[in-house]
C-alpha atoms as a PDB file:
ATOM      1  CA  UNK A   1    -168.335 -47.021 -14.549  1.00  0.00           C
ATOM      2  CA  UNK A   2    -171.174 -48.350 -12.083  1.00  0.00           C
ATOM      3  CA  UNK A   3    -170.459 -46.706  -8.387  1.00  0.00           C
ATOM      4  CA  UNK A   4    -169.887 -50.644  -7.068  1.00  0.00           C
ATOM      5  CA  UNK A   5    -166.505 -51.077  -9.639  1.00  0.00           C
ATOM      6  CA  UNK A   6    -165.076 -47.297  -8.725  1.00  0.00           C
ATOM      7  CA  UNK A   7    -165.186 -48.642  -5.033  1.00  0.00           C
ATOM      8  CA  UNK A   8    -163.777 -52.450  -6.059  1.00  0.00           C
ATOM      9  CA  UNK A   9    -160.887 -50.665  -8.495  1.00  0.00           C
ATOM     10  CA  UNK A  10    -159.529 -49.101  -5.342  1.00  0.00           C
ATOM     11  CA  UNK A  11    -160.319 -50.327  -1.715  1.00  0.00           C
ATOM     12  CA  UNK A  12    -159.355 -46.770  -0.254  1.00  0.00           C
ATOM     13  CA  UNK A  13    -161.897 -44.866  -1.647  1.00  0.00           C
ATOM     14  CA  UNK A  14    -164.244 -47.009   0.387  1.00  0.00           C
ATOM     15  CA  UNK A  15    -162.570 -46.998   3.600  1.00  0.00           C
ATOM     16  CA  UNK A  16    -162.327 -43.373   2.921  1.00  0.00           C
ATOM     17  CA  UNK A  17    -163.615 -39.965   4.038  1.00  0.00           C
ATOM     18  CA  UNK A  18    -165.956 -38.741   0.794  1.00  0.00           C
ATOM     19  CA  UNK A  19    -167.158 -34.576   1.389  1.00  0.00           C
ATOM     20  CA  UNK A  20    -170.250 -34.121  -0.971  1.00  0.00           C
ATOM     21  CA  UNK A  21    -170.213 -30.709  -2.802  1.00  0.00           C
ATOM     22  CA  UNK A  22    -173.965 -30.750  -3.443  1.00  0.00           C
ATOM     23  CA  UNK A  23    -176.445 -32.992  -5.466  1.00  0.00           C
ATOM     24  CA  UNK A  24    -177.977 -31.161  -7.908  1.00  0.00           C
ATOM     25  CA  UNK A  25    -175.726 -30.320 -10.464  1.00  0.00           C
ATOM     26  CA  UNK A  26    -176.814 -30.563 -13.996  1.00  0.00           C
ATOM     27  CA  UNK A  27    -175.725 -30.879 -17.187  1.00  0.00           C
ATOM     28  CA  UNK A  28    -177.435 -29.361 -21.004  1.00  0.00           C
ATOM     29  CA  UNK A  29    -180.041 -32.275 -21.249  1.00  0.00           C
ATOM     30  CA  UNK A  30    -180.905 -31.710 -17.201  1.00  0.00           C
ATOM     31  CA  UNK A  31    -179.271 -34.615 -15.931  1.00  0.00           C
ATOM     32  CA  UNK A  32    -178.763 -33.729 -12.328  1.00  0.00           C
ATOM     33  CA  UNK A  33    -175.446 -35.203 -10.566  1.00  0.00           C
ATOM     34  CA  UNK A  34    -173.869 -35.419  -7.019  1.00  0.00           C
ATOM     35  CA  UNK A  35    -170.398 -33.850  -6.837  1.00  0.00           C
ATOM     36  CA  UNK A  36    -168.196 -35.507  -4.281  1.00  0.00           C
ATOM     37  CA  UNK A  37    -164.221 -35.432  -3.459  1.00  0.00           C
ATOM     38  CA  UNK A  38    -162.472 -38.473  -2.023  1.00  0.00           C
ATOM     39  CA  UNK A  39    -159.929 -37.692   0.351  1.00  0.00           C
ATOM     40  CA  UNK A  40    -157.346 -41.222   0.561  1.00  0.00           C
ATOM     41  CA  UNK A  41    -157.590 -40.405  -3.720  1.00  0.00           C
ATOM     42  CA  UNK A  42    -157.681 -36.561  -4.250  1.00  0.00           C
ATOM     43  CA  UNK A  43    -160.382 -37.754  -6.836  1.00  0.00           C
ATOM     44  CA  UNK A  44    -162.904 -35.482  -7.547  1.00  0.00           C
ATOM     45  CA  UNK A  45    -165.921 -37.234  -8.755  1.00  0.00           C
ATOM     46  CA  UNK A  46    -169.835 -36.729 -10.415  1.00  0.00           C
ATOM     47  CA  UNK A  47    -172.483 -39.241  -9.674  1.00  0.00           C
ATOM     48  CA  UNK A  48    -175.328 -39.323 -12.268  1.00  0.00           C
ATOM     49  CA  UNK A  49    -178.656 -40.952 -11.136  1.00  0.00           C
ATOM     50  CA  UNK A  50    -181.041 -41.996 -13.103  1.00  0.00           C
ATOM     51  CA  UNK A  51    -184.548 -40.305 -13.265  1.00  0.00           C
ATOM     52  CA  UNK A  52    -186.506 -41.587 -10.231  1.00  0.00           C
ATOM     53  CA  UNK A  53    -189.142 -44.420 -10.930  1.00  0.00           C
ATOM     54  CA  UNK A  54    -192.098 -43.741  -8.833  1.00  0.00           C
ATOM     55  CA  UNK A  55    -195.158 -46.474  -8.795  1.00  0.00           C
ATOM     56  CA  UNK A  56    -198.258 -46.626  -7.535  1.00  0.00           C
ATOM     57  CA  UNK A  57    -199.436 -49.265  -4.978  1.00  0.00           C
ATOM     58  CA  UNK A  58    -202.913 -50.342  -4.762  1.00  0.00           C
ATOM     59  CA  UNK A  59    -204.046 -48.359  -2.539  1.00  0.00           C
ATOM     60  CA  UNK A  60    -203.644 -45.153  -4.242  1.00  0.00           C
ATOM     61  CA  UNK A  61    -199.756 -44.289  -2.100  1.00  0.00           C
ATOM     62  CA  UNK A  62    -197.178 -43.505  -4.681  1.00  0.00           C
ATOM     63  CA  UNK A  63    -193.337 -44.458  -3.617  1.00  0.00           C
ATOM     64  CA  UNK A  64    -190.315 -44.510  -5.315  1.00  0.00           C
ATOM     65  CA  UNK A  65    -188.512 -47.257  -6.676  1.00  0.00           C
ATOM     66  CA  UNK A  66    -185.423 -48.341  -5.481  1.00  0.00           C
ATOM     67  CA  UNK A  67    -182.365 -47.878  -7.810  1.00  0.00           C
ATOM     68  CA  UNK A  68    -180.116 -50.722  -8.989  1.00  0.00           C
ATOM     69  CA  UNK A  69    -176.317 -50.084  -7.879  1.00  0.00           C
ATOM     70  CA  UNK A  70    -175.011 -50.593 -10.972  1.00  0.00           C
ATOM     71  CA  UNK A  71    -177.633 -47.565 -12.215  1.00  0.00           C
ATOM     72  CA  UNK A  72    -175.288 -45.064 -10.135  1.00  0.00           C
ATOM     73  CA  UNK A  73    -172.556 -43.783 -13.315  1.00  0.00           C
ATOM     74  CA  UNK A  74    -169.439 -42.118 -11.629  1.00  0.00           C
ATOM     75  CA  UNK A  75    -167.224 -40.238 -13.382  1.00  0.00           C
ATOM     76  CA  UNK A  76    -164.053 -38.913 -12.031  1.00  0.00           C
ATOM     77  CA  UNK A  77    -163.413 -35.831 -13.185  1.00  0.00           C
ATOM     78  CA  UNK A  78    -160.251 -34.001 -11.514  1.00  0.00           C
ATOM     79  CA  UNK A  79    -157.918 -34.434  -8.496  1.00  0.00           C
ATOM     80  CA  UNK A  80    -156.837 -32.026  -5.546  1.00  0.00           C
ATOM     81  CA  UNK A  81    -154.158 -33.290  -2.963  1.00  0.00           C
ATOM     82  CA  UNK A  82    -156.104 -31.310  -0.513  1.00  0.00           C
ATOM     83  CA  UNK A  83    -159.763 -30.508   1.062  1.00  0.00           C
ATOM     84  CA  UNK A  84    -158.605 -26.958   1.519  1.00  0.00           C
ATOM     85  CA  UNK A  85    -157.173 -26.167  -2.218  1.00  0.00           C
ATOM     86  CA  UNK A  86    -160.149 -27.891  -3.180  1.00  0.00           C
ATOM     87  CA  UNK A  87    -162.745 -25.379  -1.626  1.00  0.00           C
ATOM     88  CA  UNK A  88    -160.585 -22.557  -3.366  1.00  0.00           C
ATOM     89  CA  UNK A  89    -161.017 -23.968  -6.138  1.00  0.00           C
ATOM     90  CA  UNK A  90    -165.147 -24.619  -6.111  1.00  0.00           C
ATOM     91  CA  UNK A  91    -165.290 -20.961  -4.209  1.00  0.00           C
ATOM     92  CA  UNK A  92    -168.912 -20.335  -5.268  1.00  0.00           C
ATOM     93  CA  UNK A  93    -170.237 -23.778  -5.983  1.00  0.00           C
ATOM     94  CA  UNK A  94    -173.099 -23.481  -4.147  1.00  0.00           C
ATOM     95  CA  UNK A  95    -174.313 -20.918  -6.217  1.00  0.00           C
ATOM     96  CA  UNK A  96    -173.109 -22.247  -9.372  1.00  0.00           C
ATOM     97  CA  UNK A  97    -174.746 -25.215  -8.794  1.00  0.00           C
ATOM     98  CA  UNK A  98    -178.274 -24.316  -9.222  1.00  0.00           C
ATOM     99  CA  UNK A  99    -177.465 -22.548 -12.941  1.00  0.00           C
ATOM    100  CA  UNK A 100    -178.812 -24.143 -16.129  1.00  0.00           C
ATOM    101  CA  UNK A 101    -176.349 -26.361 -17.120  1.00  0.00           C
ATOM    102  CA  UNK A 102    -174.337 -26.063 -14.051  1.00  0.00           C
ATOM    103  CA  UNK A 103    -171.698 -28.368 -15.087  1.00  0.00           C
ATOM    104  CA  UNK A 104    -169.948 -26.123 -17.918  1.00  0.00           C
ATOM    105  CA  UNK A 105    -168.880 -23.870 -14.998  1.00  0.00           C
ATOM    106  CA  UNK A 106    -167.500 -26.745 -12.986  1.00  0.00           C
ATOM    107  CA  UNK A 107    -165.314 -27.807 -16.500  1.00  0.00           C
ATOM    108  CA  UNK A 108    -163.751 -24.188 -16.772  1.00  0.00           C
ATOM    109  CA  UNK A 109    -162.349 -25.806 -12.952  1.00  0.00           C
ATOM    110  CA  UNK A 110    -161.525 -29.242 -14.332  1.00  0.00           C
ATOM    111  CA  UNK A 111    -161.719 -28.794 -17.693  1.00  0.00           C
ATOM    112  CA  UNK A 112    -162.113 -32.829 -19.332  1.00  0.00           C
ATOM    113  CA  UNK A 113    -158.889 -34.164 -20.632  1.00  0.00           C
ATOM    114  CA  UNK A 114    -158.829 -35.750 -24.322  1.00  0.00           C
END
């Protein structure tokens, strides 16, 4: 789902407090993702952006391109009741993060459900 709807399916994720466990986790194919934890939901959730557009204006300056909301794919992924079980449970992350495929050791965590 676009990051917009997982706000609009549940006002109290948006009035909530979000903690952001990094931004560059990746996945096989080097997608990188945001990992970030709710805290009115318990959700635990990635945020996959798509590669960066960067232009050119005409005088030679290069920018980057805005991205389009609905570009920003969330996926929740697990739940923890608290902030503090929550760090147990990522104990490393930072580390982690920056593997190859960075992801696969954040499943053996919250391993996907069928």
């Amino acid at each position: 789902m676009d990051i917009e709807s997982f706000y609009e399916q549940n006002e109290a994720r948006r009035e909530s407090a979000e903690f952001e466990f990094g931004s560059e986790w990746s996945d096989a194919s080097d997608n990188e993702y945001e990992l970030s934890w709710v805290e009115a939901t318990g959700e635990l959730y990635l945020m996959v952006e798509p590669d960066a557009v960067v232009n050119e204006d005409i005088f030679g300056d290069f920018y980057v391109q805005d991205e389009m909301i609905s570009d920003l794919t969330v996926v929740i992924i697990g739940k923890s009741p608290s902030l503090a079980g929550l760090e147990d449970t990522l104990r490393g992350w930072e580390d982690a993060m920056l593997e190859e495929n960075s992801l696969a050791w954040l499943y053996e965590r919250f391993p996907p459900t069928a």
